[in-house]
PDB file of N, CA and C in Angstrom:
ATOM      1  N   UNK A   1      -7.778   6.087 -48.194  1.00  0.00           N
ATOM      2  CA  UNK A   1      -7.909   4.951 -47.320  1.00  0.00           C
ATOM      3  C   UNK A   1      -8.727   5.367 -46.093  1.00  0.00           C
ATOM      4  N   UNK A   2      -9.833   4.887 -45.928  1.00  0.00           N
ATOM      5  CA  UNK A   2     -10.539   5.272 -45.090  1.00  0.00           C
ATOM      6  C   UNK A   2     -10.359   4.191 -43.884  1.00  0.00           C
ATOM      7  N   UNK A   3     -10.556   4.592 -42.417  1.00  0.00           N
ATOM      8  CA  UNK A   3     -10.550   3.515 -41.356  1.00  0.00           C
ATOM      9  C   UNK A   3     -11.989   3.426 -40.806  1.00  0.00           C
ATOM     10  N   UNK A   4     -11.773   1.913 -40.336  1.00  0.00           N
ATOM     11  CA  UNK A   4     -13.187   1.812 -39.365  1.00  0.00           C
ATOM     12  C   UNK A   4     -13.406   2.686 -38.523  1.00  0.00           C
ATOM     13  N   UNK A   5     -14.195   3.344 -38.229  1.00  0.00           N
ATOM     14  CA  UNK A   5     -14.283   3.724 -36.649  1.00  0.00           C
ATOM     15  C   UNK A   5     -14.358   3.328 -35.836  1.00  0.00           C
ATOM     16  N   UNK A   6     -13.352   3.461 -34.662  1.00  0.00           N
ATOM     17  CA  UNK A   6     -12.973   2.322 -33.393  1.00  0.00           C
ATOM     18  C   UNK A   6     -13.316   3.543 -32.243  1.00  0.00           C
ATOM     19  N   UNK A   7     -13.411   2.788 -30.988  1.00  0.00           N
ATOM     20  CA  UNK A   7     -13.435   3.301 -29.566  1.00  0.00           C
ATOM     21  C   UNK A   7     -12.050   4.027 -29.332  1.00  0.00           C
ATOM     22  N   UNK A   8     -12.321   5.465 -28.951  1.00  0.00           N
ATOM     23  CA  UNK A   8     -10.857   6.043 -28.188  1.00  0.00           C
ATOM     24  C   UNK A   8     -10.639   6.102 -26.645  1.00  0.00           C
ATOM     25  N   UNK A   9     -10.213   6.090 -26.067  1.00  0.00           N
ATOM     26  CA  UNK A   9     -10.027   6.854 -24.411  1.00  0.00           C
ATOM     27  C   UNK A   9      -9.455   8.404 -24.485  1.00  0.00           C
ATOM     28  N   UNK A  10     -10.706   9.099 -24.267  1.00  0.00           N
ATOM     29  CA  UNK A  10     -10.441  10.625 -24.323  1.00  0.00           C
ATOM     30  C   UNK A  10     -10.084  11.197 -23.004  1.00  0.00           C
ATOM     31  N   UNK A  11     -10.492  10.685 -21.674  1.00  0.00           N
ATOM     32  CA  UNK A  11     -10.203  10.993 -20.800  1.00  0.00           C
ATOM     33  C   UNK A  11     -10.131   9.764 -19.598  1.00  0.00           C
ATOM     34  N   UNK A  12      -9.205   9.886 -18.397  1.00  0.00           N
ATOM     35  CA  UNK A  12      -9.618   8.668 -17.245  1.00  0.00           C
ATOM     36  C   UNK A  12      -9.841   9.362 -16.090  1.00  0.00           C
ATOM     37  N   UNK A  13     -10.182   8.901 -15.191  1.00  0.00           N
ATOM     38  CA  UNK A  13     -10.261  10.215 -13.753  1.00  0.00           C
ATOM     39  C   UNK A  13     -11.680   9.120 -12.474  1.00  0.00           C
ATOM     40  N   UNK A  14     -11.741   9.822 -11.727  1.00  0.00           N
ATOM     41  CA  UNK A  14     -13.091   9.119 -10.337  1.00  0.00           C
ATOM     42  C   UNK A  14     -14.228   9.103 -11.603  1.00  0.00           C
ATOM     43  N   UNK A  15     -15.122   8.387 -10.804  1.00  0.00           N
ATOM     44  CA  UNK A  15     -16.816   8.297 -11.185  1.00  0.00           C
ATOM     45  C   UNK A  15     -17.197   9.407 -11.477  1.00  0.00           C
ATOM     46  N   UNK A  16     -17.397  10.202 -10.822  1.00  0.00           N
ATOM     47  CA  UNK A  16     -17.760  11.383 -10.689  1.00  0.00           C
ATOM     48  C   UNK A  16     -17.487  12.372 -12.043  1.00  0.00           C
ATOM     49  N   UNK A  17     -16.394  12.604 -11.910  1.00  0.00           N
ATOM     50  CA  UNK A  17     -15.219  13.540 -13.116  1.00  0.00           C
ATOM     51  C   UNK A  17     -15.977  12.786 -14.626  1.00  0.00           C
ATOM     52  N   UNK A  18     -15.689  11.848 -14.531  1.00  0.00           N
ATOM     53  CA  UNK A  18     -15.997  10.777 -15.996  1.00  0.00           C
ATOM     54  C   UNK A  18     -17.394  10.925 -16.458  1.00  0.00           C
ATOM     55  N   UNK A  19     -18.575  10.922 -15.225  1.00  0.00           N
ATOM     56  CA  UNK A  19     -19.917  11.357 -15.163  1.00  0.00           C
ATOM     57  C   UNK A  19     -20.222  12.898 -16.092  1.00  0.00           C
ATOM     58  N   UNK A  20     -19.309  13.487 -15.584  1.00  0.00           N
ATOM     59  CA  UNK A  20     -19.527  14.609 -15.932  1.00  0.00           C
ATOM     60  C   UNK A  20     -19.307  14.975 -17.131  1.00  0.00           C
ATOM     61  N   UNK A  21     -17.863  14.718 -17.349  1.00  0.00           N
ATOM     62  CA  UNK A  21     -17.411  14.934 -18.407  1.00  0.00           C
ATOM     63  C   UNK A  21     -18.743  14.568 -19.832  1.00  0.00           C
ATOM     64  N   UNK A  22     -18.782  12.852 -19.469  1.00  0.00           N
ATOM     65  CA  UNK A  22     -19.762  12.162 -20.399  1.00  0.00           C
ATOM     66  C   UNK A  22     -20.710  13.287 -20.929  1.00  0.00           C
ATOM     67  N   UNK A  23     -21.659  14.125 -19.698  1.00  0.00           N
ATOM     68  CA  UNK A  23     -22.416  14.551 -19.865  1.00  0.00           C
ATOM     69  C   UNK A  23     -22.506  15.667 -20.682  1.00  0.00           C
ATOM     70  N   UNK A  24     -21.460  16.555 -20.502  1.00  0.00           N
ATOM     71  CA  UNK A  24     -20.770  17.781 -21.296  1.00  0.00           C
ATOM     72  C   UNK A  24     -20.241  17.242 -22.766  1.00  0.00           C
ATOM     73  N   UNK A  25     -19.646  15.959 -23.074  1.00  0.00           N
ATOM     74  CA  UNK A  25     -19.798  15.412 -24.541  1.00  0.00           C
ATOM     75  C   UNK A  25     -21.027  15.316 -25.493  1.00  0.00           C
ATOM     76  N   UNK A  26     -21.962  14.698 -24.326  1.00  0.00           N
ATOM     77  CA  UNK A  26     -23.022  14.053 -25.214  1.00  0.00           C
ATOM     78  C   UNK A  26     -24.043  15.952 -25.394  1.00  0.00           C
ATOM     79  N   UNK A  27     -23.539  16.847 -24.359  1.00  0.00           N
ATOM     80  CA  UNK A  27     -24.467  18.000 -25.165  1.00  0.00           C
ATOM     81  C   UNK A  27     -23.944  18.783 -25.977  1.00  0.00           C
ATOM     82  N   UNK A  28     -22.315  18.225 -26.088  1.00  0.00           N
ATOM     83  CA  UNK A  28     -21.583  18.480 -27.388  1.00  0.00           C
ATOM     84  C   UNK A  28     -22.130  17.730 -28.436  1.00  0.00           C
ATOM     85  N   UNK A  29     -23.161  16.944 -28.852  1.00  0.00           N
ATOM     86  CA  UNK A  29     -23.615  15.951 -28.978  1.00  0.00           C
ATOM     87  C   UNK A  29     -23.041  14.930 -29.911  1.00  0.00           C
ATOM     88  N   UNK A  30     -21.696  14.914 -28.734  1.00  0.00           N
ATOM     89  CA  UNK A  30     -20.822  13.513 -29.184  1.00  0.00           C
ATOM     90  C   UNK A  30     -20.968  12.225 -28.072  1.00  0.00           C
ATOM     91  N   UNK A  31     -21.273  11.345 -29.005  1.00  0.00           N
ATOM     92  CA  UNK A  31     -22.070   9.830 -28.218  1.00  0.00           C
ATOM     93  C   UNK A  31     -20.607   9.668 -27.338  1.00  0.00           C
ATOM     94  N   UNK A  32     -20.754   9.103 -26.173  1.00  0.00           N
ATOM     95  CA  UNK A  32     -19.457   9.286 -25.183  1.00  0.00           C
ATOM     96  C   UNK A  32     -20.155   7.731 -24.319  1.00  0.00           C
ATOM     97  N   UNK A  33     -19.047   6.584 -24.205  1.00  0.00           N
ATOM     98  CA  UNK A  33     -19.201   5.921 -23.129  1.00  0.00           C
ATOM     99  C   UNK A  33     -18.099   5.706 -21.985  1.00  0.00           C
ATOM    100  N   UNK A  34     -18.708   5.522 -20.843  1.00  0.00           N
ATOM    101  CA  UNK A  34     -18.179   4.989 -19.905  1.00  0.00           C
ATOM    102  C   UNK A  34     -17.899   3.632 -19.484  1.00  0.00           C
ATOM    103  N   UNK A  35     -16.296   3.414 -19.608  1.00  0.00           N
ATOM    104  CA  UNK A  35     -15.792   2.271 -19.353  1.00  0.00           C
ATOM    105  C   UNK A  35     -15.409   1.348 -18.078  1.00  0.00           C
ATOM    106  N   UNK A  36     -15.879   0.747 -17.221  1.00  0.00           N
ATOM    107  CA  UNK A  36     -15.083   0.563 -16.012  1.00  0.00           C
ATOM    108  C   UNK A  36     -15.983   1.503 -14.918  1.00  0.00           C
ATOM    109  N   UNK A  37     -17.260   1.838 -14.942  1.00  0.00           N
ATOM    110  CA  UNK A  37     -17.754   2.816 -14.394  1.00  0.00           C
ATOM    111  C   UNK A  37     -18.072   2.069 -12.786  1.00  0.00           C
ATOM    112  N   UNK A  38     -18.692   0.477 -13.190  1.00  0.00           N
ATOM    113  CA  UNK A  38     -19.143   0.342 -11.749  1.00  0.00           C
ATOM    114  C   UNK A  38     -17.545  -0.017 -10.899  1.00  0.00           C
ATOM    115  N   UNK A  39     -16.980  -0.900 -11.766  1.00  0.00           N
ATOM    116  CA  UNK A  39     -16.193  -1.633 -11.030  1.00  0.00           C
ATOM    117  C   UNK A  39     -14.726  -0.513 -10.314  1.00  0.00           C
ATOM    118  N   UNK A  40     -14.822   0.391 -11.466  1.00  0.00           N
ATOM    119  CA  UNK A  40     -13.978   2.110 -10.898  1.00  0.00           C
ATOM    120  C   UNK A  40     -14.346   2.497  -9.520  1.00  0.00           C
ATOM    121  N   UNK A  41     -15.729   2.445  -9.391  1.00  0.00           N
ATOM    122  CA  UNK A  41     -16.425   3.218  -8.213  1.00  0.00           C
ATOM    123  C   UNK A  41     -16.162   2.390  -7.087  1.00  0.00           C
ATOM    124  N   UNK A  42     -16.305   0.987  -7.104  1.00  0.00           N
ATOM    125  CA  UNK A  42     -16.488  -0.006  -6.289  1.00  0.00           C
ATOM    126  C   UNK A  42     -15.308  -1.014  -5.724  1.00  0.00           C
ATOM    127  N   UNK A  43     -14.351  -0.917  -6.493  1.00  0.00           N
ATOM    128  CA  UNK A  43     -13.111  -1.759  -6.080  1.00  0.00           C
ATOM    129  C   UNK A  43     -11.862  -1.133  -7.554  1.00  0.00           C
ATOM    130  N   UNK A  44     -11.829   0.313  -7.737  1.00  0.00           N
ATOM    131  CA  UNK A  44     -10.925   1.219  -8.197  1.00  0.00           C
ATOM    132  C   UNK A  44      -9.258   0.291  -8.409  1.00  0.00           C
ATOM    133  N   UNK A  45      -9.300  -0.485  -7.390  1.00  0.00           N
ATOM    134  CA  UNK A  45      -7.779  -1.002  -7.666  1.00  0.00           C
ATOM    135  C   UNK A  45      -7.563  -2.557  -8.492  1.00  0.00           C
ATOM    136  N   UNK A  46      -9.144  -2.731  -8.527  1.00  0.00           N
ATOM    137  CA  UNK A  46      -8.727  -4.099  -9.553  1.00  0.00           C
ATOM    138  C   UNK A  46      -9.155  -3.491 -11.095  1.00  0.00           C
ATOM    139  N   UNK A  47      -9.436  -2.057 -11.694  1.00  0.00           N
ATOM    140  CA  UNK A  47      -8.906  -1.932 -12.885  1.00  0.00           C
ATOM    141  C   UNK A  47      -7.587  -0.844 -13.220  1.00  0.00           C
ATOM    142  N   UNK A  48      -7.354  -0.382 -12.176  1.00  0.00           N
ATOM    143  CA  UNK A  48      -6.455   0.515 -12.529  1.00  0.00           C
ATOM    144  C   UNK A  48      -5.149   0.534 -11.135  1.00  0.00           C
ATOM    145  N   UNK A  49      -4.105   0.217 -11.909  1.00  0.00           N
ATOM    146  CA  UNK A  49      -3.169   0.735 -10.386  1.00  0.00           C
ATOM    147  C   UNK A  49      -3.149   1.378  -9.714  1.00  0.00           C
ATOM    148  N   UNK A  50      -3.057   0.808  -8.358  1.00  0.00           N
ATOM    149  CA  UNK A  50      -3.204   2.001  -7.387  1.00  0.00           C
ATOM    150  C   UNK A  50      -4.707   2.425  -6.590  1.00  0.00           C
ATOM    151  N   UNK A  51      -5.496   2.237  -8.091  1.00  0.00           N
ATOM    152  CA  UNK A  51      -7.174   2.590  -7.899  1.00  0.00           C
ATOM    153  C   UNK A  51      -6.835   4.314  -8.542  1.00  0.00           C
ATOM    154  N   UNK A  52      -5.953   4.847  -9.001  1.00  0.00           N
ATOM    155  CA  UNK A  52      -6.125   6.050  -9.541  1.00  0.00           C
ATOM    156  C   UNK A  52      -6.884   6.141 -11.055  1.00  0.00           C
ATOM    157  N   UNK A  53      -7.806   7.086 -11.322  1.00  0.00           N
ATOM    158  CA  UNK A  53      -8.155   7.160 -12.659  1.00  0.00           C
ATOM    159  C   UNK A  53      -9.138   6.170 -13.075  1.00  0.00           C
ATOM    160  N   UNK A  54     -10.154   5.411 -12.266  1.00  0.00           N
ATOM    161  CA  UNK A  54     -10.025   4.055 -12.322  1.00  0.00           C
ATOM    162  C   UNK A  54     -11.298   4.135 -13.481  1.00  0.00           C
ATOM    163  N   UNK A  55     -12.139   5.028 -14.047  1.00  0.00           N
ATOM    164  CA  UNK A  55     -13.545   5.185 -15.255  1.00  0.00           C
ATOM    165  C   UNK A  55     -12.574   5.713 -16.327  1.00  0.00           C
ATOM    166  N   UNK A  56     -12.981   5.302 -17.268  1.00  0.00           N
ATOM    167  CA  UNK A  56     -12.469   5.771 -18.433  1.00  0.00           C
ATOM    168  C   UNK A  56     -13.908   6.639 -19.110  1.00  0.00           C
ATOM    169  N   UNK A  57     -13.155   7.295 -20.005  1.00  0.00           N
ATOM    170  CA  UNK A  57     -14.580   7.965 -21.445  1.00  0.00           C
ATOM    171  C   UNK A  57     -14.247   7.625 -22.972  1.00  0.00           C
ATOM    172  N   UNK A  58     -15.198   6.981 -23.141  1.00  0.00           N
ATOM    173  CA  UNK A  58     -14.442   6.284 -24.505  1.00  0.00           C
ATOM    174  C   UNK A  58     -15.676   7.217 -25.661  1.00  0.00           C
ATOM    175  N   UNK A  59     -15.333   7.645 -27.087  1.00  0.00           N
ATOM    176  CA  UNK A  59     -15.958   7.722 -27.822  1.00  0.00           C
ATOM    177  C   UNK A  59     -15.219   7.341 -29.167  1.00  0.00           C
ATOM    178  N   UNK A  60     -16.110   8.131 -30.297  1.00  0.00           N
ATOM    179  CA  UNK A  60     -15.577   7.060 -31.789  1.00  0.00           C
ATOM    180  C   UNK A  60     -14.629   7.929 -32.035  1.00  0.00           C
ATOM    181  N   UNK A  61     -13.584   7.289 -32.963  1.00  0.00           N
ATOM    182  CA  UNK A  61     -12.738   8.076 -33.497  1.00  0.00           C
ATOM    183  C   UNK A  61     -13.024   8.946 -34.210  1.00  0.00           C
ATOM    184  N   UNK A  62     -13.877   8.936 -35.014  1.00  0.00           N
ATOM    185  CA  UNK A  62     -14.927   9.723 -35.912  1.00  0.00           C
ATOM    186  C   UNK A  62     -14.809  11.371 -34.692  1.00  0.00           C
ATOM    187  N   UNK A  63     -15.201  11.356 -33.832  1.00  0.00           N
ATOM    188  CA  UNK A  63     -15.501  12.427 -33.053  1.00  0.00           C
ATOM    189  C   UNK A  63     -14.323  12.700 -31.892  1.00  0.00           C
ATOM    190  N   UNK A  64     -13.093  11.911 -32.176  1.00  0.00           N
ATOM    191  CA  UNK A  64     -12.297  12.312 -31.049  1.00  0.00           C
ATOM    192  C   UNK A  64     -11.390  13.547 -31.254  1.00  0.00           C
ATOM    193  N   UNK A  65     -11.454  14.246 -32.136  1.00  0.00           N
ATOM    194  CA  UNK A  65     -10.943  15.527 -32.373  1.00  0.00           C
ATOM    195  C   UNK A  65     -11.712  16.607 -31.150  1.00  0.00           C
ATOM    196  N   UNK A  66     -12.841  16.744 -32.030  1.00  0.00           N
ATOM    197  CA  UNK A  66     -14.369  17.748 -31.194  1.00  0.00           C
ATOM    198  C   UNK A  66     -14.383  17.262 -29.775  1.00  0.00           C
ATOM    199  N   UNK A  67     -14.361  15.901 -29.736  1.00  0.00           N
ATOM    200  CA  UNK A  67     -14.186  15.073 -28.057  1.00  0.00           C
ATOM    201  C   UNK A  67     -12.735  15.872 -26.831  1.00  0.00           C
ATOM    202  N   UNK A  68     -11.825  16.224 -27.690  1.00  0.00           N
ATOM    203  CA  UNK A  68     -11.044  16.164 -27.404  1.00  0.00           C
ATOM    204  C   UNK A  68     -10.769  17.666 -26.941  1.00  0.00           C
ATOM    205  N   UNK A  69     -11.325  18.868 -27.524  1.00  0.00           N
ATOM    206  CA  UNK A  69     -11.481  20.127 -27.213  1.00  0.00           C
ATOM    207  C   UNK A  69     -12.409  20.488 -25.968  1.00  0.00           C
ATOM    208  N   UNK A  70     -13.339  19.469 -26.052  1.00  0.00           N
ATOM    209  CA  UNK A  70     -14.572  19.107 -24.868  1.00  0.00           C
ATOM    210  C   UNK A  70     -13.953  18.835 -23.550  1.00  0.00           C
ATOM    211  N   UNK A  71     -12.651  18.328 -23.661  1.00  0.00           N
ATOM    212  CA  UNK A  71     -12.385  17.578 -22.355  1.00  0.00           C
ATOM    213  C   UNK A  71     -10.764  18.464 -22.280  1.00  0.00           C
ATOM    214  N   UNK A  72     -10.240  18.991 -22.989  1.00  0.00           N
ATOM    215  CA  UNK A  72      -9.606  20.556 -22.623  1.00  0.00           C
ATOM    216  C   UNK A  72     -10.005  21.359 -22.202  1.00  0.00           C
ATOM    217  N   UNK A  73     -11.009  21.420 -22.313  1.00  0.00           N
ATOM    218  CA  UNK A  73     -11.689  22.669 -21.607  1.00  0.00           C
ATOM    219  C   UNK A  73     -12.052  22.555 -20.103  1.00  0.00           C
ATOM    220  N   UNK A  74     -12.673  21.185 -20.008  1.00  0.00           N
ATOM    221  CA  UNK A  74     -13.180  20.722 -18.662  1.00  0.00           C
ATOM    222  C   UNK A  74     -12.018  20.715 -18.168  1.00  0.00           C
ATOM    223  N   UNK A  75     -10.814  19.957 -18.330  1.00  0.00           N
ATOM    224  CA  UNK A  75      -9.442  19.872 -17.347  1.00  0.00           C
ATOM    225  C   UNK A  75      -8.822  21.246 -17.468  1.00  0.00           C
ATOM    226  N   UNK A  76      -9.022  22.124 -18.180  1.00  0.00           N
ATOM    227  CA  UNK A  76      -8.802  23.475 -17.610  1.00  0.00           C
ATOM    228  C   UNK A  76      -9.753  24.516 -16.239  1.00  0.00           C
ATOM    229  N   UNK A  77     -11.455  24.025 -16.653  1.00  0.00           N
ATOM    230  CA  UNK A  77     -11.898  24.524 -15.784  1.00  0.00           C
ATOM    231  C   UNK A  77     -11.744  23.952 -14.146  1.00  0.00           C
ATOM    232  N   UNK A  78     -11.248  22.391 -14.449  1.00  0.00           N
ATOM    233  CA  UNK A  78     -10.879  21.455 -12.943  1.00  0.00           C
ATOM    234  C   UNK A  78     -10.050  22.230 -12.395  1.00  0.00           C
ATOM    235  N   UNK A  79      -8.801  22.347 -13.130  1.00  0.00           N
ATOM    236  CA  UNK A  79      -7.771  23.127 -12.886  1.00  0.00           C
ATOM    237  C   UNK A  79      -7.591  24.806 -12.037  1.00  0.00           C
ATOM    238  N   UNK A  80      -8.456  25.349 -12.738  1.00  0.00           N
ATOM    239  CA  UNK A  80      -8.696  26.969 -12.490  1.00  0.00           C
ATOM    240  C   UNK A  80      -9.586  26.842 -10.864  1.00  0.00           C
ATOM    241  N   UNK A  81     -10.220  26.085 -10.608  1.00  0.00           N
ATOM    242  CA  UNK A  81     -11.222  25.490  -9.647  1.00  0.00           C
ATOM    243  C   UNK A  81      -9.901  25.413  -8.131  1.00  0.00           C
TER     244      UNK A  81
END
């Protein structure tokens, strides 16, 4: 039984963080979008409570495994930082 491939949320976090991340996917060269990017940056509390987390990174399910080692790594290097 095979599934469609649908949109995941691999990571949420500022403009910035989500920017980045994206960028470090796609030279993983897994297609990565950003969800909520302007309206995150610009008024943070009308998509997300609070205004925390407010960009999402969405890619296919197809690639959210590999996506998903990509963005362990980055929230480890945030972390160590």
């Amino acid at each position: 039984m095979n599934e469609e491939p649908h949109p995941v949320m691999v990571f949420s976090g500022t403009a910035w963080e989500a920017a980045l991340l994206k960028s470090l996917l796609e030279n993983a060269e897994i297609t990565a979008y950003l969800k909520d990017e302007i309206r995150g940056y610009m008024a943070p509390w009308h998509v997300s409570p609070g205004g925390t987390d407010p960009v999402k990174v969405l890619v296919s399910s197809v690639d959210e495994v590999k996506a998903r080692i990509v963005v362990d790594d980055f929230k480890a290097k945030q972390q160590s930082e």
